[in-house]
Protein backbone atom coordinates (compact mmCIF):
# COMPACT_ATOMS: atom_id res chain seq x y z
CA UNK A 1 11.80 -42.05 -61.42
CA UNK A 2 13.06 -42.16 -58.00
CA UNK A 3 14.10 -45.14 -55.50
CA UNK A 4 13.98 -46.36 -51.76
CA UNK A 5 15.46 -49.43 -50.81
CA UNK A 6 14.78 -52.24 -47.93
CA UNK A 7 16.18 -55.15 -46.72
CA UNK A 8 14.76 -58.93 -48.12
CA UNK A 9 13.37 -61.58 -46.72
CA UNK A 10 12.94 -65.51 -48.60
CA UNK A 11 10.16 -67.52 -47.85
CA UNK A 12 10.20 -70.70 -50.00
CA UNK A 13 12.64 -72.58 -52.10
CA UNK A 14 10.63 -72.11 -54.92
CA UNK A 15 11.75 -68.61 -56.38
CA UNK A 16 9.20 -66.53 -53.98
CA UNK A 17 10.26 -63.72 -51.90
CA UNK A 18 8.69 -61.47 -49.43
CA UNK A 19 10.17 -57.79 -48.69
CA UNK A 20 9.40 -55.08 -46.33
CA UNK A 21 10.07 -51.87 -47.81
CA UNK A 22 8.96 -49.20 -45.80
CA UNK A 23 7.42 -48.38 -42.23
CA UNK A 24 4.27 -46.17 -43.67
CA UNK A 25 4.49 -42.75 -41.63
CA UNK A 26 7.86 -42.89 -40.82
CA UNK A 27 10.88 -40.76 -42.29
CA UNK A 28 13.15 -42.71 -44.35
CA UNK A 29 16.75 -42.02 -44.22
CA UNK A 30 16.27 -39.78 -47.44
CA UNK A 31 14.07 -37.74 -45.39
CA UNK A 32 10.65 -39.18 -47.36
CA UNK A 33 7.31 -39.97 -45.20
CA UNK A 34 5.30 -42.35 -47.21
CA UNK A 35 2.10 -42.01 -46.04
CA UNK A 36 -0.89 -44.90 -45.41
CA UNK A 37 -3.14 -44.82 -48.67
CA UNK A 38 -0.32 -43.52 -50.86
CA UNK A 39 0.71 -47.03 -52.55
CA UNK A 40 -2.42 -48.88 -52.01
CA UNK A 41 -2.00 -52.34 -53.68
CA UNK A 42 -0.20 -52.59 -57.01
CA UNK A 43 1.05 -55.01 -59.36
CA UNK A 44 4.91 -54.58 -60.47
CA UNK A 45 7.84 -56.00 -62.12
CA UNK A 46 10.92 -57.50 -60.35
CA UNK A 47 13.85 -55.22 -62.21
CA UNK A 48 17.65 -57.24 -62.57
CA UNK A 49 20.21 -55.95 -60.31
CA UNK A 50 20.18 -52.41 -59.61
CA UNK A 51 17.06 -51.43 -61.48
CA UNK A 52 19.20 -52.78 -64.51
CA UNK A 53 16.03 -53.47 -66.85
CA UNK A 54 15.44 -49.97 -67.30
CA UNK A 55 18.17 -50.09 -69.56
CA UNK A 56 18.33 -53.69 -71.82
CA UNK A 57 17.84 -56.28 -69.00
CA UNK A 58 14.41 -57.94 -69.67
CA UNK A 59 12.85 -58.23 -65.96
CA UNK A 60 13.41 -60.97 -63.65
CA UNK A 61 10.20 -61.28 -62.02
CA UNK A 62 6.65 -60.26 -61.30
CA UNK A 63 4.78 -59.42 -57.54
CA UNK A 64 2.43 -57.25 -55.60
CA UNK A 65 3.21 -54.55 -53.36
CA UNK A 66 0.52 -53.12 -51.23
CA UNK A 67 0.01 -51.90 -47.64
CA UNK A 68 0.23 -54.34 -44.68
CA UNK A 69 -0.74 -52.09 -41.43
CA UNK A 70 1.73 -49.72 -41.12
CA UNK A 71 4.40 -51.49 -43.92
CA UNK A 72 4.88 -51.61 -46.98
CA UNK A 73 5.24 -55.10 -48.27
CA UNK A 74 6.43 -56.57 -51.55
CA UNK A 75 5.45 -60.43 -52.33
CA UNK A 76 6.70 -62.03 -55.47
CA UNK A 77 8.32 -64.74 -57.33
CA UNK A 78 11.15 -65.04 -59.54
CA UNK A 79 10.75 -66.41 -63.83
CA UNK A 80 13.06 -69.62 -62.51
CA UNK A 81 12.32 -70.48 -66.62
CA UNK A 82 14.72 -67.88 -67.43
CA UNK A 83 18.27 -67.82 -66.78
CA UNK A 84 18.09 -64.34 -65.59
CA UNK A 85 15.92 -64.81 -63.11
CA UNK A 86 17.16 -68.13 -61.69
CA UNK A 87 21.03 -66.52 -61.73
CA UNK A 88 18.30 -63.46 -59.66
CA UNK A 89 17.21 -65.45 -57.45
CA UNK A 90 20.06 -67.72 -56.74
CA UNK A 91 22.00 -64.34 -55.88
CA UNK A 92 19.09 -63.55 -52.96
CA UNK A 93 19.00 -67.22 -51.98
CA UNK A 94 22.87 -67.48 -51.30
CA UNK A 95 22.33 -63.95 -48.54
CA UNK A 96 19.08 -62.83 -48.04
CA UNK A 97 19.44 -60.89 -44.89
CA UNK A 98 22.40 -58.98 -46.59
CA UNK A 99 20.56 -58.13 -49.75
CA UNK A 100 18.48 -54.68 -49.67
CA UNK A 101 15.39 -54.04 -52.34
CA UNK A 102 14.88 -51.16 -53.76
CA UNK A 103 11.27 -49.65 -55.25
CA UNK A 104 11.47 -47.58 -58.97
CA UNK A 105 8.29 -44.89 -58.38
CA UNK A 106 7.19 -41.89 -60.02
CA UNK A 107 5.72 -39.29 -57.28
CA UNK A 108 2.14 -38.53 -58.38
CA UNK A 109 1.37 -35.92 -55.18
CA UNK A 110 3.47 -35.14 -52.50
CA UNK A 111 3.32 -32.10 -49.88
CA UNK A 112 6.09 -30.41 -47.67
CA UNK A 113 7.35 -31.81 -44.31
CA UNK A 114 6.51 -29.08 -42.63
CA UNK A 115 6.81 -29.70 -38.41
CA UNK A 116 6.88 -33.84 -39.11
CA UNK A 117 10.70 -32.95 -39.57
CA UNK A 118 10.66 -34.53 -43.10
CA UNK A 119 11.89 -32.95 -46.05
CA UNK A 120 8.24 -34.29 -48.11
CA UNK A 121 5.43 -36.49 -47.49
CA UNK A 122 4.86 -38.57 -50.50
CA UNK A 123 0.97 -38.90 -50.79
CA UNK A 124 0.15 -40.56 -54.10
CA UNK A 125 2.91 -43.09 -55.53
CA UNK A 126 3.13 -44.99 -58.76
CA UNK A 127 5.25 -48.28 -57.97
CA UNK A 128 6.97 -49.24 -61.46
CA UNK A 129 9.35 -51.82 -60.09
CA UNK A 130 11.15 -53.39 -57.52
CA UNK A 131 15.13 -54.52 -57.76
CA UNK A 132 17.39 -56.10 -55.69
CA UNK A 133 20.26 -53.90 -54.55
CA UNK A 134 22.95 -53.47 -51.64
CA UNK A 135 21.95 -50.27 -49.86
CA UNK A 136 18.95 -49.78 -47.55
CA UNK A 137 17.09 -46.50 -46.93
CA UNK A 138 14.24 -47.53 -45.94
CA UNK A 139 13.12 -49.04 -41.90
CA UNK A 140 12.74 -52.46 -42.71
CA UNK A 141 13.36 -56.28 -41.94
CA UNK A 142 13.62 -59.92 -43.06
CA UNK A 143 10.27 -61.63 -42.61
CA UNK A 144 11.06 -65.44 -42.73
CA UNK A 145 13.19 -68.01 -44.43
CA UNK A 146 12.45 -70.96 -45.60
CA UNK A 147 15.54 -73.16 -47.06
CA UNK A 148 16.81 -76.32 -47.79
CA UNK A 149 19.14 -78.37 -45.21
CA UNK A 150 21.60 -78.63 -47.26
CA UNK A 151 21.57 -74.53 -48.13
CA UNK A 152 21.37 -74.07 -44.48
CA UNK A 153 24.85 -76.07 -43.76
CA UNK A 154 26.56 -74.37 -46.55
CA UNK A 155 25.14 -70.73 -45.53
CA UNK A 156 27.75 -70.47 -42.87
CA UNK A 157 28.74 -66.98 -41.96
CA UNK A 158 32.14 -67.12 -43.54
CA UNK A 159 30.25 -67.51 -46.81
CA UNK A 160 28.11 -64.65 -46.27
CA UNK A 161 30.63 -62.10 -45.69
CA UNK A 162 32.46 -63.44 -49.14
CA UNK A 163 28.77 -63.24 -50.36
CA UNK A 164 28.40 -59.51 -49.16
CA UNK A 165 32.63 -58.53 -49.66
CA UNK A 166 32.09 -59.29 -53.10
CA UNK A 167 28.95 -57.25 -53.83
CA UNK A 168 30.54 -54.77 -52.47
CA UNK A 169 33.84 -54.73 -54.04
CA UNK A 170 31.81 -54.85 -57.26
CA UNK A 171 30.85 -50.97 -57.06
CA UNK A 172 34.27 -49.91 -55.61
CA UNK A 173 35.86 -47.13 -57.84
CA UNK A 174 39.25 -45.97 -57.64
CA UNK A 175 40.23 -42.28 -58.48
CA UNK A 176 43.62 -40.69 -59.66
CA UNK A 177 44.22 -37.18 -58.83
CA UNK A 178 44.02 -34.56 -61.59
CA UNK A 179 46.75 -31.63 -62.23
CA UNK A 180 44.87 -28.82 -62.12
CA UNK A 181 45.97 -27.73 -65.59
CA UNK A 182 44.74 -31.29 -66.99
CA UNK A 183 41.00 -30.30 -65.99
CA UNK A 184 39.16 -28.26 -68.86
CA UNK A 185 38.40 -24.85 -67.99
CA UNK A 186 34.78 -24.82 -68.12
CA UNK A 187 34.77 -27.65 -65.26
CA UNK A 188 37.62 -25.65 -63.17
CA UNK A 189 35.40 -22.12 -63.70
CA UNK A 190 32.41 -24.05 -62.48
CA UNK A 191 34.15 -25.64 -59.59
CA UNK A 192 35.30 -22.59 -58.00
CA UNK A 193 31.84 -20.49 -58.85
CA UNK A 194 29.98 -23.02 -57.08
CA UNK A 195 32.47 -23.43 -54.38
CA UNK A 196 33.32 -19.85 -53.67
CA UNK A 197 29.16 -18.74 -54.16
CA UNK A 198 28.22 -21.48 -51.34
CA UNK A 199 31.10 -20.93 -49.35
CA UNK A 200 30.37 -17.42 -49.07
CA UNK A 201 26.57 -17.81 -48.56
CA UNK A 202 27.56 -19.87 -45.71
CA UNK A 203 29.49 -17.23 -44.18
CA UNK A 204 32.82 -19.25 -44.73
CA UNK A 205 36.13 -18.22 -46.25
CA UNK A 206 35.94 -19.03 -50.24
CA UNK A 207 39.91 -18.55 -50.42
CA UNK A 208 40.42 -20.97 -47.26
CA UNK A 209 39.46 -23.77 -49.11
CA UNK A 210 41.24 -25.87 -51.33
CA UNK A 211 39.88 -27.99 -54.62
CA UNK A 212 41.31 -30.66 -55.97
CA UNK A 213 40.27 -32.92 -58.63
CA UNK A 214 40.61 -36.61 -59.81
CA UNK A 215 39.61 -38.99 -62.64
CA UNK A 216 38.73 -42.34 -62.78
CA UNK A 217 41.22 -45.05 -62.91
CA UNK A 218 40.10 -46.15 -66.28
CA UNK A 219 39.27 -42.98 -67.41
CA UNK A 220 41.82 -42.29 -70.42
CA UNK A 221 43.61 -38.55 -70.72
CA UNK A 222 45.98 -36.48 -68.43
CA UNK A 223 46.88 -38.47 -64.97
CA UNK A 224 49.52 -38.43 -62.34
CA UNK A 225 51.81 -40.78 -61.56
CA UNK A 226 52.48 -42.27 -58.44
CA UNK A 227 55.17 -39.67 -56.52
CA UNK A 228 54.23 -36.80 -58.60
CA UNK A 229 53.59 -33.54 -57.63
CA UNK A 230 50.06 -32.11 -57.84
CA UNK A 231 49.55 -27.95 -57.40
CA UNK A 232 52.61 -28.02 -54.94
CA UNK A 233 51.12 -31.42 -52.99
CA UNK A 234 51.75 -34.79 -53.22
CA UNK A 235 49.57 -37.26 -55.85
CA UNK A 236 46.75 -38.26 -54.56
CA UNK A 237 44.50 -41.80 -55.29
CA UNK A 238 41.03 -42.88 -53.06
CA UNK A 239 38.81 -46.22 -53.18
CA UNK A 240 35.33 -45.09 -52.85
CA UNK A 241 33.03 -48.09 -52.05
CA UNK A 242 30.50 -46.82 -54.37
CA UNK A 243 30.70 -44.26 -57.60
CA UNK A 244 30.68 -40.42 -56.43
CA UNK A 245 31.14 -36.94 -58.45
CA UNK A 246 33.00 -35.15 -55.16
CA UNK A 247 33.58 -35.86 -51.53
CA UNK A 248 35.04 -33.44 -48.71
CA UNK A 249 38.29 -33.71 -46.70
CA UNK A 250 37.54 -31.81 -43.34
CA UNK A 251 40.72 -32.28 -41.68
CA UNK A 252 42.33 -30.39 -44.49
CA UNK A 253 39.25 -28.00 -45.71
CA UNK A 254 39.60 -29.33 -49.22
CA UNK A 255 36.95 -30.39 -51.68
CA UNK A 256 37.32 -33.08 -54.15
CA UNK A 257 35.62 -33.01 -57.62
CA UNK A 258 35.84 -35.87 -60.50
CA UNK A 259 36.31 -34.13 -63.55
CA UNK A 260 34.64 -36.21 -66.07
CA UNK A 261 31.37 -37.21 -66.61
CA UNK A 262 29.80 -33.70 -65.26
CA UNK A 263 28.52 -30.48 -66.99
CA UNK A 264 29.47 -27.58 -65.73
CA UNK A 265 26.19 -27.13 -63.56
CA UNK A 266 26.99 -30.39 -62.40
CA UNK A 267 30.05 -29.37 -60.87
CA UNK A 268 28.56 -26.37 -59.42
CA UNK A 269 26.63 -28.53 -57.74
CA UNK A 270 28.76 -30.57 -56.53
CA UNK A 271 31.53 -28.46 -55.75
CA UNK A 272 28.54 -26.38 -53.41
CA UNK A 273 27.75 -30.17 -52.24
CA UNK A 274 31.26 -30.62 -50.49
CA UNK A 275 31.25 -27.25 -49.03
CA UNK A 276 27.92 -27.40 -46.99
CA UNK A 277 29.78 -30.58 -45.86
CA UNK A 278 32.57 -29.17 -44.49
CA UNK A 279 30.34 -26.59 -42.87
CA UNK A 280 29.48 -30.24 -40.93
CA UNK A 281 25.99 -31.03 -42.74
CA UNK A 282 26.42 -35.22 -43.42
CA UNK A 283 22.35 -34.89 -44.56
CA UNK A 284 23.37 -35.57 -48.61
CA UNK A 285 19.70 -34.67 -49.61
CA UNK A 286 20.48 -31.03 -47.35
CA UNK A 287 23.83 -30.73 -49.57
CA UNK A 288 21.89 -31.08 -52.54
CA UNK A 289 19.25 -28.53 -51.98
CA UNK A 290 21.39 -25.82 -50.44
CA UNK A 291 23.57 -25.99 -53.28
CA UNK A 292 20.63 -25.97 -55.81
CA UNK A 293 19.51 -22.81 -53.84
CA UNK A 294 23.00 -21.29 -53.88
CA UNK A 295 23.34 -21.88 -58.03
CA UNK A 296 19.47 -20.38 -58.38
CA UNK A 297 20.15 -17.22 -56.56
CA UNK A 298 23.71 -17.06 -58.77
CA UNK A 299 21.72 -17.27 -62.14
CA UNK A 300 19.16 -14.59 -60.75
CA UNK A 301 21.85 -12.46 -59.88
CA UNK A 302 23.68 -12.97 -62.74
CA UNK A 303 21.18 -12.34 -64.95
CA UNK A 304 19.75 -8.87 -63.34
């Protein structure tokens, strides 16, 4: 299943909501066209937070999504019976307009982008739910809403940045960097296979760049200490406002990997990743598929 995300929009006080999801024909920021006639009108679950209920959160409410023009619109209504879906819709009530929804959907037929630009254009989609979520992808807006007085004196703007500051904070994750000789061997091999195989395929100097690797704060296992030395270099600890596997430091060439959590074809991806962006892609979609590329043409090669 994949997702796409857009902001939200409240139009009554009863538990209903109205979203736009998508401008129909347009690319999305994850270089998707949906095209008109590829959703249609379809009936769907609201999913708790974060498409949450495909794990053991029951869902949180029920709507339609269907084609409005050139949009893609989601109307629906929260189970205010359930505690679930009143804490749901409480949550979206408190900051609509900072609140993004996202769409669950299984790609039935899809084509190439060919000279639109795009990297596909998704023809046939199967909707499975909708979620509430903090990211938008999507081109999209707030329709109306429709509260009470007394929401609309307490909604001040102070609020809403707590509102949104906490959401946030909520996905932070803090990482601790890794001595090299803490890092299993497998993941280190992997690492510098990926990263010396893209690097070179890129026309870039494998042995000019540097990787480094870190481990979740609550992660248990080998960590520095603050003032430690790693590999020569002083310790190392980042706040990333969401989870990641790897990110790129282009001021200093070198390429960060978390160490657990990943197979070792995980890391070759990702270690391939962060070196197509220091060759100055930002696309993370692009990343993804050059490094795919890169790790195919390995295996091939590998295995003649």
């Amino acid at each position: 299943m994949q997702f796409k995300t857009a902001a939200s929009g409240v139009t009554s006080d009863e538990g209903k909501v109205v979203a736009v999801i998508c401008k129909l024909g347009e690319i999305d920021k994850e270089g998707d066209i949906v095209r008109r006639g590829s959703v249609g009108t379809q009936r769907v679950v609201i999913s708790d937070w974060n498409h949450s209920s495909h794990g053991e959160n029951k869902p949180v409410g029920r709507g339609v999504i269907k084609e409005q023009g050139d949009e893609l619109v989601f109307s629906g209504e929260f189970f205010l019976a359930t505690d679930a879906g009143r804490d749901a819709f409480g949550t979206l009530k408190e900051a609509p307009e900072l609140i993004a929804w996202s769409i669950g959907y299984d790609v039935l037929d899809s084509t190439t982008g060919g000279m639109t630009g795009a990297r596909r254009i998704l023809t046939r989609l199967k909707i499975r739910e909708v979620s509430m979520c903090l990211i938008s992808a999507g081109s999209s807006r707030t329709l109306s809403v429709k509260t009470s007085d007394s929401l609309n004196e307490i909604a001040t703007r102070t609020k809403l940045r707590a509102i949104r500051d906490r959401l946030a904070k909520s996905m932070e994750r803090s990482y601790s960097e890794l001595a090299s000789w803490a890092v299993p061997p497998g993941i280190r091999a992997a690492a510098e296979l990926g990263v010396q195989a893209t690097a070179t395929r890129l026309g870039m100097d494998p042995n000019a760049i540097k990787i480094r690797y870190v481990s979740e704060e609550h992660d248990t296992g080998q960590r520095t200490k603050h003032g430690d030395k790693v590999d020569g270099d002083e310790f190392a600890c980042y706040t990333h406002p969401v989870p990641v596997w790897g990110w790129a430091d282009r001021t200093k060439n070198t390429v960060w990997i978390v160490a657990a959590g990943q197979s070792d074809d995980d890391v070759f991806i990702t270690g391939g990743h962060e070196v197509v962006h220091l060759s100055g892609m930002d696309n993370h979609d692009a990343c993804d598929q050059f490094a795919a590329i890169v790790q195919a043409n390995y295996r091939n090669n590998e295995g003649s």
